[in-house]
N, C-alpha and C. Protein backbone atom coordinates (compact mmCIF):
# COMPACT_ATOMS: atom_id res chain seq x y z
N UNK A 1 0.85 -1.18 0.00
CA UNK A 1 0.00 0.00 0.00
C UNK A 1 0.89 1.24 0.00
N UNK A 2 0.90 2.15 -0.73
CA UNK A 2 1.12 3.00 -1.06
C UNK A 2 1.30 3.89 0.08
N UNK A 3 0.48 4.30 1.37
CA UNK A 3 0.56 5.11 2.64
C UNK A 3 1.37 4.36 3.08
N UNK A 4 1.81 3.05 3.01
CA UNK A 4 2.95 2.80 4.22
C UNK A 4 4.22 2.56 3.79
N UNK A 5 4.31 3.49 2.37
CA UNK A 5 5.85 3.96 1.69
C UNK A 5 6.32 4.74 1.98
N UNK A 6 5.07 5.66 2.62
CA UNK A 6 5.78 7.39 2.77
C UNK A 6 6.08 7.38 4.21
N UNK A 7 7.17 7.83 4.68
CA UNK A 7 7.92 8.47 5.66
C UNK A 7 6.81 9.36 6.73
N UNK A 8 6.46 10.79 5.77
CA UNK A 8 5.95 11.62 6.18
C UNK A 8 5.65 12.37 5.11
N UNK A 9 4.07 13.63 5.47
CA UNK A 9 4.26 14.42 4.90
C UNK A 9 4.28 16.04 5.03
N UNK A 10 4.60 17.00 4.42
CA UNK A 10 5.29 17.99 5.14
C UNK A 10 4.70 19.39 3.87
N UNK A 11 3.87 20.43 4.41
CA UNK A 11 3.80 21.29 3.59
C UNK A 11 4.70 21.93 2.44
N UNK A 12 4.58 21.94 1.40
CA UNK A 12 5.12 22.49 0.00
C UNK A 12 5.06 23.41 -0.69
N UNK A 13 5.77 24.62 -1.11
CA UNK A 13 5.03 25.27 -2.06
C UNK A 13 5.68 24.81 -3.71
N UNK A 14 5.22 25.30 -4.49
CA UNK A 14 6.04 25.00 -5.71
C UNK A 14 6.31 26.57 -6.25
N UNK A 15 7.71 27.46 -6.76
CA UNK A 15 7.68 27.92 -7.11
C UNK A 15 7.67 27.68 -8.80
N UNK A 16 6.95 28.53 -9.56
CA UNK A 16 6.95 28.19 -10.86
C UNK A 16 7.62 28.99 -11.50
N UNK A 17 8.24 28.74 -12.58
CA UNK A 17 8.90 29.65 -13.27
C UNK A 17 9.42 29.08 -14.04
N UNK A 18 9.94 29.70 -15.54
CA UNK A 18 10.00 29.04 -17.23
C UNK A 18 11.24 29.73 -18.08
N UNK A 19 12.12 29.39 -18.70
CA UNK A 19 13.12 30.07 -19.55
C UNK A 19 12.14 30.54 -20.80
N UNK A 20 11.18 30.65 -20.85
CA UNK A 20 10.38 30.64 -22.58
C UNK A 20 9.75 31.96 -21.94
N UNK A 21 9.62 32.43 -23.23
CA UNK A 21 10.15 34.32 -22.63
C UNK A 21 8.17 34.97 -22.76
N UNK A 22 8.03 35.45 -21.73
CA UNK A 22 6.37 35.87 -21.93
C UNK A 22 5.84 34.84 -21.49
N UNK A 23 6.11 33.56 -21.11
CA UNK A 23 4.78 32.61 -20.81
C UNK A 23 4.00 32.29 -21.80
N UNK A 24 5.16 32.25 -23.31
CA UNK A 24 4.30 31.88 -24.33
C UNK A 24 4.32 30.43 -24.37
N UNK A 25 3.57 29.64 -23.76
CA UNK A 25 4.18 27.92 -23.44
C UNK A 25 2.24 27.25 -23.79
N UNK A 26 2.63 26.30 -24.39
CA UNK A 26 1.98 25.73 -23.95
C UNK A 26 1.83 24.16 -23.37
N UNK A 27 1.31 23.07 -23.25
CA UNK A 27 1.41 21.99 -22.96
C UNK A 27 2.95 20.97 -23.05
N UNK A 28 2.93 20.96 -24.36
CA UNK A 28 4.48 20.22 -24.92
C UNK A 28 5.46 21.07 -24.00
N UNK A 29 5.38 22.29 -24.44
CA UNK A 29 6.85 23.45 -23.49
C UNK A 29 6.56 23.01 -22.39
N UNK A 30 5.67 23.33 -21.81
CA UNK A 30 5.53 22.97 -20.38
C UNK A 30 6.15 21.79 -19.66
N UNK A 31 5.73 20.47 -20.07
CA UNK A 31 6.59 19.42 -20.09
C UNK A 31 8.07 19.11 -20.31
N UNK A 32 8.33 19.87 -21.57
CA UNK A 32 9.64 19.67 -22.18
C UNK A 32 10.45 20.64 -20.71
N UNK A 33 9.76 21.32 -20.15
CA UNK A 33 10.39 22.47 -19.14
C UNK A 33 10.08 21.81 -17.93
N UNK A 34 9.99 20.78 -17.45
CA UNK A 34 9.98 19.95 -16.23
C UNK A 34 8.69 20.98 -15.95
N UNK A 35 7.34 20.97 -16.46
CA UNK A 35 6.02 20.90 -15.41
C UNK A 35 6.68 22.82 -15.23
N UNK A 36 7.69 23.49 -15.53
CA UNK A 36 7.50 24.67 -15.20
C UNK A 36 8.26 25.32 -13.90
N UNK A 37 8.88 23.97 -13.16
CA UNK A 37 9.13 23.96 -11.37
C UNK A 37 10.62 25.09 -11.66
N UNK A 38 10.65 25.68 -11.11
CA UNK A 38 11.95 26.73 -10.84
C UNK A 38 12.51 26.35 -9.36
N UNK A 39 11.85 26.24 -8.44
CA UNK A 39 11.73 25.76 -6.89
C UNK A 39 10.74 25.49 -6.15
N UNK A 40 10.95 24.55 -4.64
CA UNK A 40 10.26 24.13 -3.94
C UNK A 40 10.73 24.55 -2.61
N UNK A 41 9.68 25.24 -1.84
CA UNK A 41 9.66 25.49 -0.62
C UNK A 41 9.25 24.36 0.16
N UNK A 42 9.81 23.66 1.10
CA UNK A 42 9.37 22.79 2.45
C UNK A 42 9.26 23.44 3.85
N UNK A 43 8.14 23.03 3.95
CA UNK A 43 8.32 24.16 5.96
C UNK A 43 7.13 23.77 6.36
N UNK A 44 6.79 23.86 7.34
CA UNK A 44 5.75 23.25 8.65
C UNK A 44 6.14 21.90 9.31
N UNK A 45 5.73 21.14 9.84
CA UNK A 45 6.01 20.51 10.62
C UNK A 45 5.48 18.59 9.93
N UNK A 46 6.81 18.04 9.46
CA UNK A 46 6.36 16.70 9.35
C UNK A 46 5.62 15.88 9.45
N UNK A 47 4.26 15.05 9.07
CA UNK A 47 3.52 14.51 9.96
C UNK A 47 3.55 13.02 9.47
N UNK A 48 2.98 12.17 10.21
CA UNK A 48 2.46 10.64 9.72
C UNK A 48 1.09 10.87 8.78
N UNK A 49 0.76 10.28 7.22
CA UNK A 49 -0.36 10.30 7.00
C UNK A 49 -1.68 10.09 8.11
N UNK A 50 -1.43 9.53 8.97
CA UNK A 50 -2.42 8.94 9.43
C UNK A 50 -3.30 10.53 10.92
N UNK A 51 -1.99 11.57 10.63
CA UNK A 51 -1.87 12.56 11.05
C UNK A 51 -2.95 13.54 10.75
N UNK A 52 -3.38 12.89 8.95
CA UNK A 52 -3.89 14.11 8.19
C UNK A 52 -4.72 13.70 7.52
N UNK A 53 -5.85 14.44 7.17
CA UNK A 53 -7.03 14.68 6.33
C UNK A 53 -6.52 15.06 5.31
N UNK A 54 -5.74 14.24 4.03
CA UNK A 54 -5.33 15.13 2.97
C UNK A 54 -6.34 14.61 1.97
N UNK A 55 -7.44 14.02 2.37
CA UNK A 55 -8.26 14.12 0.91
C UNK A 55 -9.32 15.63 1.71
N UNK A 56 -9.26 16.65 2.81
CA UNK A 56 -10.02 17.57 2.40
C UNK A 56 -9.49 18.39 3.53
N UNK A 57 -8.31 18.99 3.05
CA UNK A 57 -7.44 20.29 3.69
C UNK A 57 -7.50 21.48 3.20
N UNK A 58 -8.01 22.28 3.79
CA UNK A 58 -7.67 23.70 2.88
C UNK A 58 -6.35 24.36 3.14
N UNK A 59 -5.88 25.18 2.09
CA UNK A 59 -5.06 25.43 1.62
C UNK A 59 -5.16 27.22 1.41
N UNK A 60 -4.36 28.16 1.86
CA UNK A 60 -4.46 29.43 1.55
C UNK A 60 -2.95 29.98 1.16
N UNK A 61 -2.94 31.38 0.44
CA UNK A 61 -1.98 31.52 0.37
C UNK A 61 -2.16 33.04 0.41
N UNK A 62 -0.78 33.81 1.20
CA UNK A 62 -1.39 35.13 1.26
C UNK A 62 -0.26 36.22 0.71
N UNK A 63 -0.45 37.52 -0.05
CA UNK A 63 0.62 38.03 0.06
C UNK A 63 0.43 39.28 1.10
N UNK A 64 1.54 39.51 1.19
CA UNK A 64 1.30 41.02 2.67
C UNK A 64 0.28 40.94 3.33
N UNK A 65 0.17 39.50 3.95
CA UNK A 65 -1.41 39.56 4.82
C UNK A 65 -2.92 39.76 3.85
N UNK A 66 -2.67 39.70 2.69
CA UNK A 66 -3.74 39.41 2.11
C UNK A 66 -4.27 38.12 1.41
N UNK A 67 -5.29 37.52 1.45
CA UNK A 67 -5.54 36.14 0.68
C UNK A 67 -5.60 36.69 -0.64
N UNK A 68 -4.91 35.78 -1.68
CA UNK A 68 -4.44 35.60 -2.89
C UNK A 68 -5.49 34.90 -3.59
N UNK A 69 -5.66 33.92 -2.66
CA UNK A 69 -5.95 32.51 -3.28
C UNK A 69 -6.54 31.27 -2.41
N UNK A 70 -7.22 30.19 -2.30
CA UNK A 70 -7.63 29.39 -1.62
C UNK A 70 -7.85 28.02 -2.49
N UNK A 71 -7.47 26.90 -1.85
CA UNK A 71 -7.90 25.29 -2.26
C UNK A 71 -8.06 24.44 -1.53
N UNK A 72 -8.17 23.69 -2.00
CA UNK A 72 -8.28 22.06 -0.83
C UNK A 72 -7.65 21.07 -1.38
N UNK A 73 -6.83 20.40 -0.66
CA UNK A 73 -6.19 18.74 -1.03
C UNK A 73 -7.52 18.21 -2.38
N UNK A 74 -8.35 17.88 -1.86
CA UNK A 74 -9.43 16.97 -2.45
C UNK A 74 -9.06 17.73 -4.25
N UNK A 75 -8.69 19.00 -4.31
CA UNK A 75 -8.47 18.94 -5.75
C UNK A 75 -7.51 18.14 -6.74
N UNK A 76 -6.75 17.60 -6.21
CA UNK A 76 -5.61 16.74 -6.39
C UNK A 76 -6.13 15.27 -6.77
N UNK A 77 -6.87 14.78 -7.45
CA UNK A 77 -7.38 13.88 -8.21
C UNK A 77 -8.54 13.18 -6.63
N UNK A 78 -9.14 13.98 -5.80
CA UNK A 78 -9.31 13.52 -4.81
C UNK A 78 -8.73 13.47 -3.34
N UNK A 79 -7.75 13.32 -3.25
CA UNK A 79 -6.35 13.20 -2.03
C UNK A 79 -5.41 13.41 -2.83
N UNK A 80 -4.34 14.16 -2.54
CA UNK A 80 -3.00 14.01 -2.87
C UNK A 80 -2.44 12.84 -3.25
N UNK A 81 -2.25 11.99 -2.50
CA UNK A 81 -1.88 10.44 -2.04
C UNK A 81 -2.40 9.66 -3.52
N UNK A 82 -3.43 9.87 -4.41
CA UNK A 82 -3.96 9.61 -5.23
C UNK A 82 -2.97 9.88 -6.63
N UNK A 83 -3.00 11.10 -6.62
CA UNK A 83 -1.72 11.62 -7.71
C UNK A 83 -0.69 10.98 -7.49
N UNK A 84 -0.30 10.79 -6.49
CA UNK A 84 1.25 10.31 -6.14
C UNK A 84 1.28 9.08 -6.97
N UNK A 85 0.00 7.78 -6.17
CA UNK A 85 -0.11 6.45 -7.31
C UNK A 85 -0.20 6.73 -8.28
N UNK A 86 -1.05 7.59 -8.48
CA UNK A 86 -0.99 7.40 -10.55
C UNK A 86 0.07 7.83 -11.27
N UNK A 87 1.18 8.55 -10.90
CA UNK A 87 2.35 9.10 -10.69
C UNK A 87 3.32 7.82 -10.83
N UNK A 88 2.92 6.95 -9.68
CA UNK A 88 4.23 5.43 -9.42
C UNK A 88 3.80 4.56 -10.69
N UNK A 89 2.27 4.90 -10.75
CA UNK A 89 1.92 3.50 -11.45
C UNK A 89 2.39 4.07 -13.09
N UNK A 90 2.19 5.42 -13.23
CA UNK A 90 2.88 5.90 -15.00
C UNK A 90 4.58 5.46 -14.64
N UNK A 91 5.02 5.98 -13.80
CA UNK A 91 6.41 5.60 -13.75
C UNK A 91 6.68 4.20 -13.99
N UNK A 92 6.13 3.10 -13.35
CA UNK A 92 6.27 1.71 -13.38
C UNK A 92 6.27 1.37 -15.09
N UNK A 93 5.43 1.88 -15.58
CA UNK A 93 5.17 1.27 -17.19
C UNK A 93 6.61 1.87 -17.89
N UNK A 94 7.15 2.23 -17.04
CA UNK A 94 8.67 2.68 -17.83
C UNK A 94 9.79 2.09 -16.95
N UNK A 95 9.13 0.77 -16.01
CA UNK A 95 10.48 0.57 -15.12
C UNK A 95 11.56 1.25 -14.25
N UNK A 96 11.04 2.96 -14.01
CA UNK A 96 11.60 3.72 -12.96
C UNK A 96 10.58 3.69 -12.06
N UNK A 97 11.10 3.73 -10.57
CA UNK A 97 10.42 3.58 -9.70
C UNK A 97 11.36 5.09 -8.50
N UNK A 98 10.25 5.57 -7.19
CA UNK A 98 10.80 6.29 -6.54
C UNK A 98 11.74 5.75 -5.63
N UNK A 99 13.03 6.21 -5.07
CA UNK A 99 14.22 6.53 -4.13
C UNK A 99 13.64 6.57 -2.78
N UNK A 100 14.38 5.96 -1.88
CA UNK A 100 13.80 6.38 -0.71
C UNK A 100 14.77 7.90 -0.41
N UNK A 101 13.91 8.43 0.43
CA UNK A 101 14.17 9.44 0.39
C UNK A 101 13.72 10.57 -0.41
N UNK A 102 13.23 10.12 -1.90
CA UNK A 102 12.96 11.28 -2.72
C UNK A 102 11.86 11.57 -2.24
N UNK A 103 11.62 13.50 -2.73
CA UNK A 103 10.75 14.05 -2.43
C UNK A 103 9.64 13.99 -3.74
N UNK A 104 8.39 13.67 -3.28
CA UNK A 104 7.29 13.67 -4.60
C UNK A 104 6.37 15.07 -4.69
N UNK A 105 6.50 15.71 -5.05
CA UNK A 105 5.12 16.90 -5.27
C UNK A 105 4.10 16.25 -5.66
N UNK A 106 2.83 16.05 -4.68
CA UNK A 106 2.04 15.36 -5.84
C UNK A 106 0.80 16.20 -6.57
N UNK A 107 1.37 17.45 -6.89
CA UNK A 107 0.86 18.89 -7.28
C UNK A 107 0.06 19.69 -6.72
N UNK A 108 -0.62 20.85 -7.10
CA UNK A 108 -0.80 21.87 -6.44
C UNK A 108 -2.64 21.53 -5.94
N UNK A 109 -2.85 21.96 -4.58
CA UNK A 109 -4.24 22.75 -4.92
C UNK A 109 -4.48 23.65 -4.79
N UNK A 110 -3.66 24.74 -5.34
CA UNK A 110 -4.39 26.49 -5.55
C UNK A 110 -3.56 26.88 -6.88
N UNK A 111 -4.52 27.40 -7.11
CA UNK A 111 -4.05 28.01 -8.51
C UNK A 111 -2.70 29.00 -8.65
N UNK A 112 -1.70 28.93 -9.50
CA UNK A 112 -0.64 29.31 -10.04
C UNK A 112 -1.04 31.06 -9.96
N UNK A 113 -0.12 31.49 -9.15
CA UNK A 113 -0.49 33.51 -9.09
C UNK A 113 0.82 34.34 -9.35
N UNK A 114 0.66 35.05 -10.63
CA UNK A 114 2.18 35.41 -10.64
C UNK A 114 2.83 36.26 -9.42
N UNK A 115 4.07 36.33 -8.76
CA UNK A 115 4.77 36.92 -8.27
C UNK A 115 5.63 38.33 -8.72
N UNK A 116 4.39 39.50 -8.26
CA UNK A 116 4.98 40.60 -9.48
C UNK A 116 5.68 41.89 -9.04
N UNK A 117 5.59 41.42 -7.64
CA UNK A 117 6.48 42.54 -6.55
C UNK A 117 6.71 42.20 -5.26
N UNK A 118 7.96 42.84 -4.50
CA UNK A 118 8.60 42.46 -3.48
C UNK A 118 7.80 42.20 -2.64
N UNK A 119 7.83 41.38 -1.67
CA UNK A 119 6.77 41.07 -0.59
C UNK A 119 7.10 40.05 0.40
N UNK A 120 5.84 39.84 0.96
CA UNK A 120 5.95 38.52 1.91
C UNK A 120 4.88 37.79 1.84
N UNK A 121 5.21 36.29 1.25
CA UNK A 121 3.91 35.57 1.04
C UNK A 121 4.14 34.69 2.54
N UNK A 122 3.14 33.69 2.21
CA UNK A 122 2.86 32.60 3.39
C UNK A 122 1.79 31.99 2.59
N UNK A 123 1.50 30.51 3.15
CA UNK A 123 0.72 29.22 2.75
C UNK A 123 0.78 28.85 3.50
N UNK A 124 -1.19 29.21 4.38
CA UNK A 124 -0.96 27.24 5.05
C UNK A 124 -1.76 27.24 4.99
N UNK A 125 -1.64 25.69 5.02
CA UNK A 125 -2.54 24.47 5.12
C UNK A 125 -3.27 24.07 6.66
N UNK A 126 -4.37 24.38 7.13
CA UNK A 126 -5.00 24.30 7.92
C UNK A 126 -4.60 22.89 8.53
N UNK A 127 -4.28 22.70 9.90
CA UNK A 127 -3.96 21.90 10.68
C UNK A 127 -3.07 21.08 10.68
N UNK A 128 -1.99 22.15 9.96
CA UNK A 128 -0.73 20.97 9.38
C UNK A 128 0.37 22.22 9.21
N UNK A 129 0.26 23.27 8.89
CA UNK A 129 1.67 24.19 8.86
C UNK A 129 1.43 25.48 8.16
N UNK A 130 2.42 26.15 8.30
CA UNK A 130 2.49 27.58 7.42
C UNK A 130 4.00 27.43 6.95
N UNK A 131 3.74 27.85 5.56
CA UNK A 131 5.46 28.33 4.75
C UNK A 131 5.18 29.82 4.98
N UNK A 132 6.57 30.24 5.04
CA UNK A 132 6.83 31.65 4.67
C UNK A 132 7.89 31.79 4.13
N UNK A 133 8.05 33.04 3.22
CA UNK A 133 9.02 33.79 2.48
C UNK A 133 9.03 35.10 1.44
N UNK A 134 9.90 35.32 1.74
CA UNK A 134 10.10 36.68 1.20
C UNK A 134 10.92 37.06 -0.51
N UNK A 135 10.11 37.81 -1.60
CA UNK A 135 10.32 38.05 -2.33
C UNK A 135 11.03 39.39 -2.70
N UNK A 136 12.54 39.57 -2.71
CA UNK A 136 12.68 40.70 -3.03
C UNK A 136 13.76 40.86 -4.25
């Protein structure tokens, strides 16, 4: 079973960002550009699945104390944990499998918001952590 592979899991953000000039991308670029990922933030506090409601967590994200944006786990094909299998099981049909240790994104639930001036964001995830950081 798939929950008793994972270690733990631990709030994420994904920063996005693309060498293709304007965000003129579409699908193929996107891919050909690893999904878009520039970086990943980790921060809040580790937990055991069994810790967490990740098929229905909300999710906020704020800049300068303002909400941006809002989601829930459950957008993630259902649970997170869900993406991840369908994730192992596409990988398997190619005979790569995950590392212990590696980290999986098993993608976002809030929508992609560009970053268009200096600030201070934060994300959290209700009953599980807050990221913070600063854009300058």
């Amino acid at each position: 079973m798939l929950s008793n592979a994972i270690d733990y899991a631990i709030p994420a953000i994904d920063i996005i960002d693309s060498p293709v000039k304007n965000w003129a991308i579409d699908l193929p670029d996107t891919l050909a550009d690893n999904g878009s990922c520039g970086a990943i933030i980790l921060g809040g506090t580790p937990r055991k699945l069994t810790e967490l409601t990740l098929s229905d967590t909300r999710g906020s994200l704020k800049f300068n104390g303002e909400e941006v944006m809002s989601g829930n786990t459950k957008n993630n094909l259902g649970n997170p944990l869900s993406a991840v299998a369908w994730l192992a099981n596409r990988l398997a049909e190619y005979d790569i499998e995950f590392k212990a240790g590696q980290v999986v994104m098993p993608g976002s639930c809030l929508e992609a918001v560009p970053m268009e001036a200096n600030g201070h964001w934060s994300c959290t995830f209700e009953g599980w952590g807050t990221i913070e950081f600063e854009v300058v």
